[in-house]
Structure formats: C-alpha cells, structure tokens
Protein backbone atom coordinates (compact mmCIF):
# COMPACT_ATOMS: atom_id res chain seq x y z
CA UNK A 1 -9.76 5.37 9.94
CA UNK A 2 -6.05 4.17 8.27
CA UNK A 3 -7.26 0.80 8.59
CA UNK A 4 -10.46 1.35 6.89
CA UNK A 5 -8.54 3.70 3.85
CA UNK A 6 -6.23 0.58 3.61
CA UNK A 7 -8.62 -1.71 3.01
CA UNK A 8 -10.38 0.34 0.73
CA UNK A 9 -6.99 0.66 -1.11
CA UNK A 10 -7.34 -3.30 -1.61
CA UNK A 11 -10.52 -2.58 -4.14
CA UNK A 12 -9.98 0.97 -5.34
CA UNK A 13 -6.77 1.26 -7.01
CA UNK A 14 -6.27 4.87 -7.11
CA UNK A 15 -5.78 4.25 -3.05
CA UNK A 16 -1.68 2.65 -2.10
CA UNK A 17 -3.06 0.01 0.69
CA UNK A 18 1.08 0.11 1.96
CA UNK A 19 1.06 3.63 3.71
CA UNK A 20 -1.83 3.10 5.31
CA UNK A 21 -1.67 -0.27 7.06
CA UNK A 22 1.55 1.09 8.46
CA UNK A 23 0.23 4.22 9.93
CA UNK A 24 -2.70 2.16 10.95
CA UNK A 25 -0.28 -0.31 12.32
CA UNK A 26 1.55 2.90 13.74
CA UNK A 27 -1.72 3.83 15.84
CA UNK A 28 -2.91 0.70 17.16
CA UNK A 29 0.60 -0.03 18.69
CA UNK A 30 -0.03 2.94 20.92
CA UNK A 31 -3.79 3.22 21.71
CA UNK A 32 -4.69 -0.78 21.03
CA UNK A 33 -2.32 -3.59 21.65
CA UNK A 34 -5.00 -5.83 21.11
CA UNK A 35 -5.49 -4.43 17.51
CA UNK A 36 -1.70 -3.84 16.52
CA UNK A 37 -1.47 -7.88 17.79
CA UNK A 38 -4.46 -8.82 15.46
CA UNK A 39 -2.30 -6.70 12.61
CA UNK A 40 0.82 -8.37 13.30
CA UNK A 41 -1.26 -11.80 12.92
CA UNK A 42 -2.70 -10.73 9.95
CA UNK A 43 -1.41 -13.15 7.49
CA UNK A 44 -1.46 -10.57 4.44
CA UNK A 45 -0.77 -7.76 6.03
CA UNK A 46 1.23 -8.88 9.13
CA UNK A 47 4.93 -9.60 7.78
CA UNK A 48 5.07 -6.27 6.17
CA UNK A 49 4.32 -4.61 9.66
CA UNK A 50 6.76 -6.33 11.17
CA UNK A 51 9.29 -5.27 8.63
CA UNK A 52 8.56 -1.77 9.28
CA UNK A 53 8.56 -1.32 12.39
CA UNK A 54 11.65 -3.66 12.63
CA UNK A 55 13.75 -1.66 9.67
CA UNK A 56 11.59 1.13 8.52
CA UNK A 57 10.91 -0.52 4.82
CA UNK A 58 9.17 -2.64 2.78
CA UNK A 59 9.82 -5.37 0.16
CA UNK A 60 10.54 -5.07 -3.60
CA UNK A 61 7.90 -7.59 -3.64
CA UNK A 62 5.07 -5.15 -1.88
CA UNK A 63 6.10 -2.04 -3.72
CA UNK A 64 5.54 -4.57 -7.29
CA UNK A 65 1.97 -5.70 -6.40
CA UNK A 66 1.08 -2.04 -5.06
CA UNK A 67 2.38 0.01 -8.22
CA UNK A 68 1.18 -2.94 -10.81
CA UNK A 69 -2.24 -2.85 -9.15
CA UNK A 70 -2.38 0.51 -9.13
CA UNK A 71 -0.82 1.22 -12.90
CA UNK A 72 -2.75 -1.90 -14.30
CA UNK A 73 -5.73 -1.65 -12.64
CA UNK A 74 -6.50 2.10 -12.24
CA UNK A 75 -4.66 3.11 -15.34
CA UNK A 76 -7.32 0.92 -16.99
CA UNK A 77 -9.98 2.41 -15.50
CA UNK A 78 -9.04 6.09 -16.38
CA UNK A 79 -8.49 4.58 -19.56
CA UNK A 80 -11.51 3.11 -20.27
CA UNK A 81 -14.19 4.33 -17.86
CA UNK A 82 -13.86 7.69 -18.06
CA UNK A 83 -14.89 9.81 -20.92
CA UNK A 84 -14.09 13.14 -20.15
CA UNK A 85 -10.34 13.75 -20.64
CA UNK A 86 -9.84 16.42 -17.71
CA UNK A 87 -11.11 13.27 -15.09
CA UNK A 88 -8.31 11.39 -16.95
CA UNK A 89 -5.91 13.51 -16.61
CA UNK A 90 -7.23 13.82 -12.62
CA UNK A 91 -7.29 9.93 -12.51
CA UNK A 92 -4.06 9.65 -13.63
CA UNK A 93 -2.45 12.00 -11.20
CA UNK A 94 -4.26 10.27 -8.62
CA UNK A 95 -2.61 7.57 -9.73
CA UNK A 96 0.60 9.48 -10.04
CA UNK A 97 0.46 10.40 -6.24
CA UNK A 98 0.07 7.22 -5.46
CA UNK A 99 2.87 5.84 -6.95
CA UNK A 100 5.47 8.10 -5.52
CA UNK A 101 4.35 7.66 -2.51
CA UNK A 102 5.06 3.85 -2.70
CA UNK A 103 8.03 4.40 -4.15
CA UNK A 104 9.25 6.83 -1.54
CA UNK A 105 9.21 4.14 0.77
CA UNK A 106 12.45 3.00 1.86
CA UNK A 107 12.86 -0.71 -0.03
CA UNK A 108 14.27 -3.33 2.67
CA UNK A 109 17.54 -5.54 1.22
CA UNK A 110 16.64 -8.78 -0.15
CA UNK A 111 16.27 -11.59 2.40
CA UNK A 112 18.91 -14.96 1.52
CA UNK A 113 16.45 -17.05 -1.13
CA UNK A 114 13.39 -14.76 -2.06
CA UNK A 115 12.33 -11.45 -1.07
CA UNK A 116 9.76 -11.83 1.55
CA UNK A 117 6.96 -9.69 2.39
C-alpha cells in the first residue's frame, strides 16, 4: 500500500514520494526480505533507503527535488487548473502538508564532494 502511495507521489505532486518509500521500505524489511532487497536495489529509490535506515535522514538533495516538485508542479496546478478558489486554497494546503512533512525529516550531513542521495 506505501509502495503504491509512493509511486503515485512520483506523478501526483500533492503526494511527498520520501515518507512513503521509507515506511514502505520500513515494512518489507520485516514481512518481505525479498521486497526490502529489490528496494535497496532500486537504483532511484535504493540509496535513500539505505541512508535511512543507516542514520535516520535523508539528503538536502531529496528534500530539493521533493519540495520543488511539489511547489512547482502542484502549485501550478492549483494555480492554473482549478477555478474555484476554496479547491485552491485546499490544493494548496495539500501542498502545505506535504511540505512539512518533508521538511520534518531529519536532513543527513553532507557526504566529502557532493551530497548523495
């Protein structure tokens, strides 16, 4: 179920994709090593698990794309596809939400060179 809100986080940008590939992440480690593995190989996705379960946080470089996808993307879309202003105002606390809650995340130190996902 966290796996499938994640990934529809990825298209619908009132949804942070972060929280819920780690609680996904969190679940498969104890009901489905074979799926937390698959996660952890995940090329996208996989570094940032490993990161949280390893330190409990993610990069400045994950938080970024999450809140500019969600501002940029979703803010347009309130913006512009909705007419009535009491959905906008709903849209952008949706949006709102979302945003703390990435932010509330714990934001790992910077790895020597670049910060990593």
């Amino acid at each position: 179920m966290f796996l499938t809100l994640a990934l529809a986080g990825v298209f619908l940008p009132i949804l942070p994709t972060t929280p819920f590939v780690l609680v996904a992440a969190a679940c498969f480690a104890r009901s489905s090593p074979k799926w937390h593995q698959w996660l952890l190989g995940n090329r996208s996705f996989g570094p940032m698990i490993r990161r949280w379960e390893e330190q409990r946080c993610v990069s400045r470089r994950v938080k970024a794309i999450a809140l500019i996808s969600m501002l940029g993307v979703g803010g347009f879309s309130v913006l512009h596809a909705v007419q009535k202003p009491a959905l906008q105002i709903a849209g952008l606390a949706l949006i709102a939400a979302g945003a703390l809650v990435v932010l509330r995340i714990p934001t790992c130190p910077r790895i020597t060179g670049r910060d990593s996902s």
